[in-house]
C-alpha atoms as a PDB file:
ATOM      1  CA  UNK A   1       0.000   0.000   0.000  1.00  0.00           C
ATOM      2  CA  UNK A   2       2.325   2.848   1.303  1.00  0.00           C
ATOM      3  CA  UNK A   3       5.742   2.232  -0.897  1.00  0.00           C
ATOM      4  CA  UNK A   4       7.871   5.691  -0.947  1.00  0.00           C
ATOM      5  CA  UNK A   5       9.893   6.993   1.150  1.00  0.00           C
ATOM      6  CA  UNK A   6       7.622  10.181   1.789  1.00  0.00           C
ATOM      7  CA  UNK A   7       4.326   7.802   2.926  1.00  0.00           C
ATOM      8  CA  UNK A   8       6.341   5.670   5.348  1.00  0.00           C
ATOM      9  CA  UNK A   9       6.473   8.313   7.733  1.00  0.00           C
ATOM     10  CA  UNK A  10       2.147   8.445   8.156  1.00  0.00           C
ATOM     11  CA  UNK A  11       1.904   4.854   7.871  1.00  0.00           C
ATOM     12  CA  UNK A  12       4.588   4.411  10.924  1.00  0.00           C
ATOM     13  CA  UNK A  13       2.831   7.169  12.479  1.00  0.00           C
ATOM     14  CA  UNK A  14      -0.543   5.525  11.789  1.00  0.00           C
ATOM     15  CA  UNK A  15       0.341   2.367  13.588  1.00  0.00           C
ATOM     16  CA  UNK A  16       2.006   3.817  17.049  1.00  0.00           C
ATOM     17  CA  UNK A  17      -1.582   6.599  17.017  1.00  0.00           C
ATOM     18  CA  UNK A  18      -3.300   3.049  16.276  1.00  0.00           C
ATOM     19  CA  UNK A  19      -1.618   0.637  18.824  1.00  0.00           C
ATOM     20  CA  UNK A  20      -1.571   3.328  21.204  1.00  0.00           C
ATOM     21  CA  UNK A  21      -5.635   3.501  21.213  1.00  0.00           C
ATOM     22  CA  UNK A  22      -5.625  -0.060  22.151  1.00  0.00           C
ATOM     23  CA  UNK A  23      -3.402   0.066  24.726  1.00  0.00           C
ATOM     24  CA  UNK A  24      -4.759   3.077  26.295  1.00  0.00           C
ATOM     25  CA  UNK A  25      -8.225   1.708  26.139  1.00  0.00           C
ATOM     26  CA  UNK A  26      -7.155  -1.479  28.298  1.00  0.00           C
ATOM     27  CA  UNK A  27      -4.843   0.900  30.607  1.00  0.00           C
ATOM     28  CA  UNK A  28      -8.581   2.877  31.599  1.00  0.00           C
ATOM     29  CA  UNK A  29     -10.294  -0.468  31.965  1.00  0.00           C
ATOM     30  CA  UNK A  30      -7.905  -0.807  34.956  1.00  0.00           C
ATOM     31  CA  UNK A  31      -8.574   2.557  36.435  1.00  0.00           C
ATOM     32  CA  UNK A  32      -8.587   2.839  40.013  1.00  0.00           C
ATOM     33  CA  UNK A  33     -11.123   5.695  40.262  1.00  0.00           C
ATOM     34  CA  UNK A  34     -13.598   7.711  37.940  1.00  0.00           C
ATOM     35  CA  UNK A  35     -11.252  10.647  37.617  1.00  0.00           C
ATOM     36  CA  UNK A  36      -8.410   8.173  36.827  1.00  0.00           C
ATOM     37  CA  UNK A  37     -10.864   6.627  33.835  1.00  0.00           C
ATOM     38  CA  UNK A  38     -12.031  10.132  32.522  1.00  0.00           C
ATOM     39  CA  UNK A  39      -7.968  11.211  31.964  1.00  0.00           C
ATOM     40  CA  UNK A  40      -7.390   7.734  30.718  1.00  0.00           C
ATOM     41  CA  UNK A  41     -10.415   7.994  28.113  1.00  0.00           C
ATOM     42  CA  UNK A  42      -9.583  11.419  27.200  1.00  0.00           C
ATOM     43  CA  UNK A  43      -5.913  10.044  26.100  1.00  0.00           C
ATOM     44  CA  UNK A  44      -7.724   7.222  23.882  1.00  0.00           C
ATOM     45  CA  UNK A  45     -10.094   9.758  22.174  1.00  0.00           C
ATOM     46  CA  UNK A  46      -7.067  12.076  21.172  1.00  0.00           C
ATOM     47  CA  UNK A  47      -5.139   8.664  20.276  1.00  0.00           C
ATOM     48  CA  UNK A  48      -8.336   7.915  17.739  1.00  0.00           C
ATOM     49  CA  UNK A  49      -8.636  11.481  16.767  1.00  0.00           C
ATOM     50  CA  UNK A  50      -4.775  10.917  15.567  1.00  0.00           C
ATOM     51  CA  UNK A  51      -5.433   7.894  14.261  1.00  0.00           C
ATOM     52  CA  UNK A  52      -7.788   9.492  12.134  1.00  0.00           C
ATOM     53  CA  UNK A  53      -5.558  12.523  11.106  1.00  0.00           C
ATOM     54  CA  UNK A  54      -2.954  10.070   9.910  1.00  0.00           C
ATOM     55  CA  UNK A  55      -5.799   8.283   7.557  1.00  0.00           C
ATOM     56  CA  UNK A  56      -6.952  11.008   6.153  1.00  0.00           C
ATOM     57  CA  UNK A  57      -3.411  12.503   5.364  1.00  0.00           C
ATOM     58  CA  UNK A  58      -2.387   9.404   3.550  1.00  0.00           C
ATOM     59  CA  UNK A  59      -5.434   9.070   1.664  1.00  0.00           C
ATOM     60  CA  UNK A  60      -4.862  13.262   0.649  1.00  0.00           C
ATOM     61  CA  UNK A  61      -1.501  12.429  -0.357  1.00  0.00           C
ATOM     62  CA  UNK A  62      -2.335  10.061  -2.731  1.00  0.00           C
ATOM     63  CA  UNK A  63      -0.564   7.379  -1.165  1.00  0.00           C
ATOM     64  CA  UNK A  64      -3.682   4.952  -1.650  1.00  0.00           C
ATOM     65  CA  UNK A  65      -2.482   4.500  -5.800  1.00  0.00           C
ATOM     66  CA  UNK A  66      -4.738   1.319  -6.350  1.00  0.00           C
ATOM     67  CA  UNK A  67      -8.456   0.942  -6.132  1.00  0.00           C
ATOM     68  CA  UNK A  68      -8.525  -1.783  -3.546  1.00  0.00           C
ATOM     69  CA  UNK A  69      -5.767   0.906  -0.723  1.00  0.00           C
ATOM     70  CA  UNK A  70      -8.251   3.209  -1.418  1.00  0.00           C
ATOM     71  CA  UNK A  71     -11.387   1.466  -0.302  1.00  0.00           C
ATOM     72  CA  UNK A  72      -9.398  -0.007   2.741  1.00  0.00           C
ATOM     73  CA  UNK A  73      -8.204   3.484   3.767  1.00  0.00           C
ATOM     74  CA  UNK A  74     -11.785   4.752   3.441  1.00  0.00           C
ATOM     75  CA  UNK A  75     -13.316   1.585   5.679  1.00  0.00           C
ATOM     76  CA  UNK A  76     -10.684   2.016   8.214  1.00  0.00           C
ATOM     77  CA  UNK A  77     -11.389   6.271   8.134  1.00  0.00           C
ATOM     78  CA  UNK A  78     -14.815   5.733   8.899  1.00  0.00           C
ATOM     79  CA  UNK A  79     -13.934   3.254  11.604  1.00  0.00           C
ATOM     80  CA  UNK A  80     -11.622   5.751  13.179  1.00  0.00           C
ATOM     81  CA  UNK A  81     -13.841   8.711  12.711  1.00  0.00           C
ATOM     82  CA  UNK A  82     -16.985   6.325  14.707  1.00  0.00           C
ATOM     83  CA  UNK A  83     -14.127   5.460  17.415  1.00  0.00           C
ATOM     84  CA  UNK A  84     -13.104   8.818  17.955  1.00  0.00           C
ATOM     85  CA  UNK A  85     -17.204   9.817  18.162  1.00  0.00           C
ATOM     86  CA  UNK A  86     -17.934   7.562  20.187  1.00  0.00           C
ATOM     87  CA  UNK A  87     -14.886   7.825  22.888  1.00  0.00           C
ATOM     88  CA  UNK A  88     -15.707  11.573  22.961  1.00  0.00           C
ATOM     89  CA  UNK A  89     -19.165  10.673  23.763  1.00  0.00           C
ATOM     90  CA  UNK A  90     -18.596   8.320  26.577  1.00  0.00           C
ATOM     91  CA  UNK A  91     -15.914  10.947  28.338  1.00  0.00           C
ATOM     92  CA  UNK A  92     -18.381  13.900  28.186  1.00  0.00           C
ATOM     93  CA  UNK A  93     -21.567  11.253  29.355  1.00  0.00           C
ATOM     94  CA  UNK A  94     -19.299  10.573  32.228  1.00  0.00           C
ATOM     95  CA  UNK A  95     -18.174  13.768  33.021  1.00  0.00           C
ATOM     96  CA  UNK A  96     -21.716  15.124  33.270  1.00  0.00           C
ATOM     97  CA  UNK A  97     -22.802  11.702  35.612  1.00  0.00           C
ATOM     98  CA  UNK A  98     -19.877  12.605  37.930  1.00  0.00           C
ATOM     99  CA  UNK A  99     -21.506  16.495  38.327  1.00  0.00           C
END
């Protein structure tokens, strides 16, 4: 999919903003307290909000050349744009149960 030298760079980038969701997700199902979970969520939403930066900027670069890259890079936007919505969603729900 990503072959030059110039699109390496996102697609690195894209898997430490996309293994670092994951792992921050587990790391605030462990959380001691509520306050400790809302931090811990807020890190995974701006993780997936990455995530989703780094998608879009290789798909803008052109760095999707063939027909089936770009239909996996638009799947796998969508799937980090819902992520992103829906981590956002839960911190601010929480917040506002914790007033």
């Amino acid at each position: 999919m990503l072959q030059s030298a110039a699109s390496r760079h996102p697609a690195q980038q894209l898997i430490r903003a996309a293994c670092s969701v994951a792992a921050n997700y587990r790391s605030a199902c462990l959380a001691r307290t509520r306050a400790e979970w809302l931090a811990k969520i807020g890190v995974v939403r701006e993780e997936a909000d990455e995530t989703l930066f780094w998608l879009e900027l290789i798909v803008r670069v052109g760095a999707t050349a063939d027909a089936e890259a770009a239909v996996t890079a638009s799947a796998l936007t969508r799937e980090a744009d819902e992520l992103a919505r829906i981590f956002a969603t839960t911190g601010q729900e929480r917040k506002q149960a914790a007033k």
